[in-house]
C-alpha atoms as a PDB file:
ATOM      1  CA  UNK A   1       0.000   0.000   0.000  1.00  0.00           C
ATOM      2  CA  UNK A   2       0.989   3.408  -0.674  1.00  0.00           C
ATOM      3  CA  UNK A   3       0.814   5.783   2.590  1.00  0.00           C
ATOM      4  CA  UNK A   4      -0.101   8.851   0.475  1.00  0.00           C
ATOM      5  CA  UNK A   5      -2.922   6.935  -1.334  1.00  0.00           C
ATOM      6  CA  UNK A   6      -4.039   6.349   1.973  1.00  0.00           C
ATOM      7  CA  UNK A   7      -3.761   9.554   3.201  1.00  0.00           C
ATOM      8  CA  UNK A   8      -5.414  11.326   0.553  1.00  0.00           C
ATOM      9  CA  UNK A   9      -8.650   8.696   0.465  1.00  0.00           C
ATOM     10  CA  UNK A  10      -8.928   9.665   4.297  1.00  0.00           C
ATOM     11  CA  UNK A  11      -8.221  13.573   3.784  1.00  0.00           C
ATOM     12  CA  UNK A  12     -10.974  13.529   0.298  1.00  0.00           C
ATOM     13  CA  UNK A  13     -13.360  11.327   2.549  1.00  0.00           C
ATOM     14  CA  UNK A  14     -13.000  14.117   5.360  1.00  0.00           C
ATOM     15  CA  UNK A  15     -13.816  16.806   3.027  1.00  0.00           C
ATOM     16  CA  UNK A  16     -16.846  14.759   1.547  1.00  0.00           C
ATOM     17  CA  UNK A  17     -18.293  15.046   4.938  1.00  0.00           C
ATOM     18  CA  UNK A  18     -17.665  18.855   4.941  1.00  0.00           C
ATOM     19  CA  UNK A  19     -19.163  20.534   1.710  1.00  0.00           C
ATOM     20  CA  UNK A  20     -18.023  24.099   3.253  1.00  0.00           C
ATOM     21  CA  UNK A  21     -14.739  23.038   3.515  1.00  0.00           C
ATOM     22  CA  UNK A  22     -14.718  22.168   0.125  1.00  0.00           C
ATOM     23  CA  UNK A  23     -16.289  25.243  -1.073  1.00  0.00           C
ATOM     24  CA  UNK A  24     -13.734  27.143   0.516  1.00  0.00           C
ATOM     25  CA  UNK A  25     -11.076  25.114  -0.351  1.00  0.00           C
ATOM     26  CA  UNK A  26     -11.800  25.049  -4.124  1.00  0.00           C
ATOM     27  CA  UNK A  27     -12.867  28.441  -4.598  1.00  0.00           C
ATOM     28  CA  UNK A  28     -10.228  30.654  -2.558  1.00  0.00           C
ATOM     29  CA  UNK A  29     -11.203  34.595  -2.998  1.00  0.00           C
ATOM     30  CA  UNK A  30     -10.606  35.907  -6.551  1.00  0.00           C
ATOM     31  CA  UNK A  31     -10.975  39.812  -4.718  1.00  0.00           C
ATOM     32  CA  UNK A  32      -8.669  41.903  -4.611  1.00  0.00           C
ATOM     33  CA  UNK A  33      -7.468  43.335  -1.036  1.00  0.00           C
ATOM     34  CA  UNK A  34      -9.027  46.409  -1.313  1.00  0.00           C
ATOM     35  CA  UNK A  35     -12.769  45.221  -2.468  1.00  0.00           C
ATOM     36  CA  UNK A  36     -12.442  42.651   0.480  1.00  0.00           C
ATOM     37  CA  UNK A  37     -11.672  45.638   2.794  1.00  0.00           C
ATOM     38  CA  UNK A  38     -14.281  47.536   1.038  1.00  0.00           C
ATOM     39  CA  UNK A  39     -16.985  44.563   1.745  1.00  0.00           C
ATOM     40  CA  UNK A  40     -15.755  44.321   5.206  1.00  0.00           C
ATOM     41  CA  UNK A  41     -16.496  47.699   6.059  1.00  0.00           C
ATOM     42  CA  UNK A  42     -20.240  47.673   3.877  1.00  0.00           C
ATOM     43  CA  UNK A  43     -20.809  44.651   6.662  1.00  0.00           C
ATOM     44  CA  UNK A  44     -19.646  46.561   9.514  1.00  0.00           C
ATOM     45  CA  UNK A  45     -21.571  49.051   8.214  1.00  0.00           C
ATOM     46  CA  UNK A  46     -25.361  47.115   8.016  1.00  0.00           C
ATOM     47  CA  UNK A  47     -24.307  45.759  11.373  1.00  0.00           C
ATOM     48  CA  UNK A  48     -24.327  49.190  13.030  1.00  0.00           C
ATOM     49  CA  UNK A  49     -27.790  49.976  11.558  1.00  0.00           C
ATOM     50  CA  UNK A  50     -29.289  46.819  12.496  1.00  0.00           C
ATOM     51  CA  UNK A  51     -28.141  47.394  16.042  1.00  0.00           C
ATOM     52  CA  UNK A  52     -29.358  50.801  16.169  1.00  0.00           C
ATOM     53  CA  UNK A  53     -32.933  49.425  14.819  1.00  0.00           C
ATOM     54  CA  UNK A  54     -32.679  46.429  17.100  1.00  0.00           C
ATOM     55  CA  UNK A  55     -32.309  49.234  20.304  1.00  0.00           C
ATOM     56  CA  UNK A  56     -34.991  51.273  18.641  1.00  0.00           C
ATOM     57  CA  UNK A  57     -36.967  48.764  18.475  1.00  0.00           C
ATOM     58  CA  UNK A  58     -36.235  47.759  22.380  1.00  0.00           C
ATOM     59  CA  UNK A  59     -36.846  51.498  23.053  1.00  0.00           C
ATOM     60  CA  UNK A  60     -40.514  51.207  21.542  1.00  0.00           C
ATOM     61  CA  UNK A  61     -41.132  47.892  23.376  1.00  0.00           C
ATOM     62  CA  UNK A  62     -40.070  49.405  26.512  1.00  0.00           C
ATOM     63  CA  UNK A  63     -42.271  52.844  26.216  1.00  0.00           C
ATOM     64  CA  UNK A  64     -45.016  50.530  24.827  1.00  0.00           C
ATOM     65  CA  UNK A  65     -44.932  48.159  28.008  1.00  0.00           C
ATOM     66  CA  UNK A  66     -44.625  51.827  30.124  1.00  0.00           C
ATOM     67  CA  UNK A  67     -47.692  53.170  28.774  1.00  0.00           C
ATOM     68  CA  UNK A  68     -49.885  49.726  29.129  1.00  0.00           C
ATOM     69  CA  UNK A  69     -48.684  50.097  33.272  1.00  0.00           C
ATOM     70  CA  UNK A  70     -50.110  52.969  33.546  1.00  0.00           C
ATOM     71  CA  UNK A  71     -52.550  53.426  35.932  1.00  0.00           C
ATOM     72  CA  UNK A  72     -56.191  53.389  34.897  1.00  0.00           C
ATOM     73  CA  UNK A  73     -58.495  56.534  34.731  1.00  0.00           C
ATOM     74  CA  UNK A  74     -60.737  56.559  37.543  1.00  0.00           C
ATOM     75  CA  UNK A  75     -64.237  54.520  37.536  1.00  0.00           C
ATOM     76  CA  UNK A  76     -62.692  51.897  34.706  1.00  0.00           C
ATOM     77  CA  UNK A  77     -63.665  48.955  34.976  1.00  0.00           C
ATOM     78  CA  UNK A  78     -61.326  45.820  33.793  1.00  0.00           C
ATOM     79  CA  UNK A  79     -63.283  43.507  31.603  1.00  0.00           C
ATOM     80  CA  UNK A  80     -62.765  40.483  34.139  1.00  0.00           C
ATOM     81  CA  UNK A  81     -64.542  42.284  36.872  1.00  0.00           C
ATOM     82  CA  UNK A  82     -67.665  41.911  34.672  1.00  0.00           C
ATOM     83  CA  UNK A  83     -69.463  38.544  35.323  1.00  0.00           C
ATOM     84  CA  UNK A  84     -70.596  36.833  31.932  1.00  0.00           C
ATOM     85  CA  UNK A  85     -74.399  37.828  30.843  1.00  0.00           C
ATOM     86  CA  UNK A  86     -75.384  34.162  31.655  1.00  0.00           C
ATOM     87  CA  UNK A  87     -74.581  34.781  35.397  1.00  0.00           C
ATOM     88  CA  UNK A  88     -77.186  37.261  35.758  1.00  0.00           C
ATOM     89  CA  UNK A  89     -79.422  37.054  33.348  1.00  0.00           C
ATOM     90  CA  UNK A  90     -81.763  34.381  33.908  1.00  0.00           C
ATOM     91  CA  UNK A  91     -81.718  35.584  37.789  1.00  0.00           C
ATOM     92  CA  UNK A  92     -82.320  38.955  36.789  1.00  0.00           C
ATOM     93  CA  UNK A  93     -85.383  37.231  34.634  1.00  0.00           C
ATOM     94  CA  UNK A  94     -86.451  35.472  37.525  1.00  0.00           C
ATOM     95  CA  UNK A  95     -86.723  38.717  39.707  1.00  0.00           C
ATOM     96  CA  UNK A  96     -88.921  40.376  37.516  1.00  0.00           C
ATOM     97  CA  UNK A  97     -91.061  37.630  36.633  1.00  0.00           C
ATOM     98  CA  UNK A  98     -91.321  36.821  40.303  1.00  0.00           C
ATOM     99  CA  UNK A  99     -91.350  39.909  41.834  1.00  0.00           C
ATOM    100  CA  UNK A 100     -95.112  40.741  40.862  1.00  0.00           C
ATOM    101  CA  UNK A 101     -96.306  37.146  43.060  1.00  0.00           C
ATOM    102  CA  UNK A 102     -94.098  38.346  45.543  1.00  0.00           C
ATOM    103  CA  UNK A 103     -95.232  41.707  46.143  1.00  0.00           C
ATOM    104  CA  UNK A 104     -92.815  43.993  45.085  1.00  0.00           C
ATOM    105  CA  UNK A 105     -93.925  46.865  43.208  1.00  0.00           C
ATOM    106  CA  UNK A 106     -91.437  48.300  40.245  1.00  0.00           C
ATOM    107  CA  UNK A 107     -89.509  50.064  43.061  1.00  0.00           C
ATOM    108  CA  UNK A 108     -88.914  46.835  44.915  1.00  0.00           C
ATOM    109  CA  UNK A 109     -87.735  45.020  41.513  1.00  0.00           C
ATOM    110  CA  UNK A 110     -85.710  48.075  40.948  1.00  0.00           C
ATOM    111  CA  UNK A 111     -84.078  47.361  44.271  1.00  0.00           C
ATOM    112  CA  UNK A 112     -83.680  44.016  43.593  1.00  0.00           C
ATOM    113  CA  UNK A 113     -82.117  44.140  40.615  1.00  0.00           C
ATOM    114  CA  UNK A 114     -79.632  46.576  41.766  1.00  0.00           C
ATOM    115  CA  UNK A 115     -78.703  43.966  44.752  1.00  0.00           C
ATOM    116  CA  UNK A 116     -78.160  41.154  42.512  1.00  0.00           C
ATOM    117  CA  UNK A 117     -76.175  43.344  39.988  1.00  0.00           C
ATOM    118  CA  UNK A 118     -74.181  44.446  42.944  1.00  0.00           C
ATOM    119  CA  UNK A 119     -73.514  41.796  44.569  1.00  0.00           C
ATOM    120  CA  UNK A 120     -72.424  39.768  41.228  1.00  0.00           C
ATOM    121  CA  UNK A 121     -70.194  42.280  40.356  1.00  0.00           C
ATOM    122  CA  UNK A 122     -68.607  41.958  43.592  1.00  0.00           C
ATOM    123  CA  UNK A 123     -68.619  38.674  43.628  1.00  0.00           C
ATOM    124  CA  UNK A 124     -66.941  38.768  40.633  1.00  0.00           C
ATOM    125  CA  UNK A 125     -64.112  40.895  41.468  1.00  0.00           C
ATOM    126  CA  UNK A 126     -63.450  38.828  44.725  1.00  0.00           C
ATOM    127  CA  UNK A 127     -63.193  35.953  42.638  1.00  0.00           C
ATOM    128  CA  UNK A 128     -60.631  37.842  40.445  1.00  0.00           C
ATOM    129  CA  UNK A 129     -58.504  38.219  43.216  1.00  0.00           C
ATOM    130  CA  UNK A 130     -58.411  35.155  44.851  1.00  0.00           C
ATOM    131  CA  UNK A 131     -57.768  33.446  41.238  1.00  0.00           C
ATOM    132  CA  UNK A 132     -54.521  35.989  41.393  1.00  0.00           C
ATOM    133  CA  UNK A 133     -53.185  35.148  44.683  1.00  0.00           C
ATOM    134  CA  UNK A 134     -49.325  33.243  44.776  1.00  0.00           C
ATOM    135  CA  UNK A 135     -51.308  30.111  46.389  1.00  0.00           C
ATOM    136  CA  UNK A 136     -53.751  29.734  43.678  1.00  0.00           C
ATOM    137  CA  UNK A 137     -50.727  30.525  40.830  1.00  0.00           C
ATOM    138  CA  UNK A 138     -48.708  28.179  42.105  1.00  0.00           C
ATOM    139  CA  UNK A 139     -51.719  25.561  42.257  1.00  0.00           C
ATOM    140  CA  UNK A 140     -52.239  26.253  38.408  1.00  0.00           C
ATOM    141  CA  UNK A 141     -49.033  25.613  37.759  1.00  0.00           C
ATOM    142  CA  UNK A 142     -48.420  22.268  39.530  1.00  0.00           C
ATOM    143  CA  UNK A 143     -51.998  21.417  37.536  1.00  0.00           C
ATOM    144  CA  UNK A 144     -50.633  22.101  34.708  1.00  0.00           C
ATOM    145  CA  UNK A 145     -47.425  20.361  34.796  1.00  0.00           C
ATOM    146  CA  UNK A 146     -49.220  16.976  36.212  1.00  0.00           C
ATOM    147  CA  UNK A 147     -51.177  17.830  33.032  1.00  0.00           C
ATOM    148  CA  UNK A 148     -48.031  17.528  30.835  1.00  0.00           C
ATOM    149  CA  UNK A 149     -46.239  14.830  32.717  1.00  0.00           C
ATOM    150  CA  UNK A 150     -49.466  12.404  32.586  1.00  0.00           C
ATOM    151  CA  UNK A 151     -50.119  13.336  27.932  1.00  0.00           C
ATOM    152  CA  UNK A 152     -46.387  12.512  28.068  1.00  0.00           C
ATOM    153  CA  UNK A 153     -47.191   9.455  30.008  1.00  0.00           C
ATOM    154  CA  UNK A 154     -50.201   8.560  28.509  1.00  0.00           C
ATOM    155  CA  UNK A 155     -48.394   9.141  24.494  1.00  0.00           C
ATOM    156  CA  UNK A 156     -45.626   6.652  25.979  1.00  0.00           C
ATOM    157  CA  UNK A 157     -48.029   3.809  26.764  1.00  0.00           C
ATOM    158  CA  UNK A 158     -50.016   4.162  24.402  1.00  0.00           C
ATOM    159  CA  UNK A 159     -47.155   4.323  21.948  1.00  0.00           C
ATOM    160  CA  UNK A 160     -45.412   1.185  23.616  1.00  0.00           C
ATOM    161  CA  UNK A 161     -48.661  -0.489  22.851  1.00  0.00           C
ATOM    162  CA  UNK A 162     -49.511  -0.795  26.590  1.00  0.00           C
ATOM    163  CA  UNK A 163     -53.293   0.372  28.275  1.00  0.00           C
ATOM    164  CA  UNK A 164     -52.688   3.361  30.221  1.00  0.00           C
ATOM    165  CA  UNK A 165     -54.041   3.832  33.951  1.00  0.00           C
ATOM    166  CA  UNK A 166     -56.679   5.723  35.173  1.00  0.00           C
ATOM    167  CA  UNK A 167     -60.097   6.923  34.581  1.00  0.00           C
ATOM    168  CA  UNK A 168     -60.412   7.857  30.733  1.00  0.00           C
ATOM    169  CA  UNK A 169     -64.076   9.818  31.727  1.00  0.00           C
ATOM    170  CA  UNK A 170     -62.286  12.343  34.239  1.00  0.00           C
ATOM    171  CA  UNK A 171     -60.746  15.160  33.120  1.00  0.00           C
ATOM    172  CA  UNK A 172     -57.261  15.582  34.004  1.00  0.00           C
ATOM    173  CA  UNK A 173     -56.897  19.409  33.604  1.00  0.00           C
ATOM    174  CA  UNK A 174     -56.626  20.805  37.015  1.00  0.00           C
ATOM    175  CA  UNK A 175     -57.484  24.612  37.467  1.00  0.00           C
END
């Protein structure tokens, strides 16, 4: 055997399994010195102006995030704090179709509807923030991640060709 046949099957089977090296190997730079310089510095160049967009484009992100924490104007109302129609509706319903057989003249529906809006609403924004409190966040988040662990589970049996535990009727989202 000849060494250098050997060594140049190993060094062509190398660069077989590295196209770039080959490109850049057979094609060395037919520019001159001064056009290589001159690309160099067009490259530099773009760089700086995509880095001044990029921290333009942080500075807009940060003023937009600024201006969505400020503080509300007074009497707003955030859209969670307002129960769903089909909360109150059919109890409003029943107030006024009940009221009459129990008495109440328009006044005393009046009053009644304003208690059950009231209270509703209140409800509502109690519920708001107790679904916001560090207990109930970290709750959510242990759901979902026995959520994820069990599909993961669940895709492995099932996968392996195996029956997978558990009850298939109950839901296994935790919230």
């Amino acid at each position: 055997r000849n060494p250098s046949r050997l060594a140049l099957f190993s060094l062509r089977t190398r660069l077989d399994l590295c196209p770039l090296l080959v490109m850049c190997a057979a094609a060395p730079s037919t520019l001159a010195p001064e056009e290589l310089l001159k690309k160099l510095e067009e490259k530099k160049a773009e760089l700086a102006r995509l880095k001044k967009l990029k921290a333009d484009k942080d500075a807009a992100d940060a003023a937009a995030a600024a201006a969505a924490a400020k503080p509300r104007p007074p009497g707003y109302i955030e859209p969670s704090a307002i129960p769903h129609w089909r909360t109150w509706v059919p109890a409003a319903g029943m107030i006024i179709l009940g009221g009459e057989s129990m008495g109440l003249d328009h006044g005393g529906t009046a009053v009644a509807l304003a208690c059950l809006l009231l209270t509703v609403f209140l409800g509502q924004q109690l519920i708001n923030k107790l679904e916001n409190t560090e207990w109930r966040r970290n709750l959510r988040a242990l759901g979902e991640k026995r959520v994820d662990t069990d599909a993961a589970g669940d895709a492995a049996g099932a996968g392996a060709g195996g029956k997978t535990k558990g009850n298939p009727k109950k839901s296994k989202k935790i919230a």
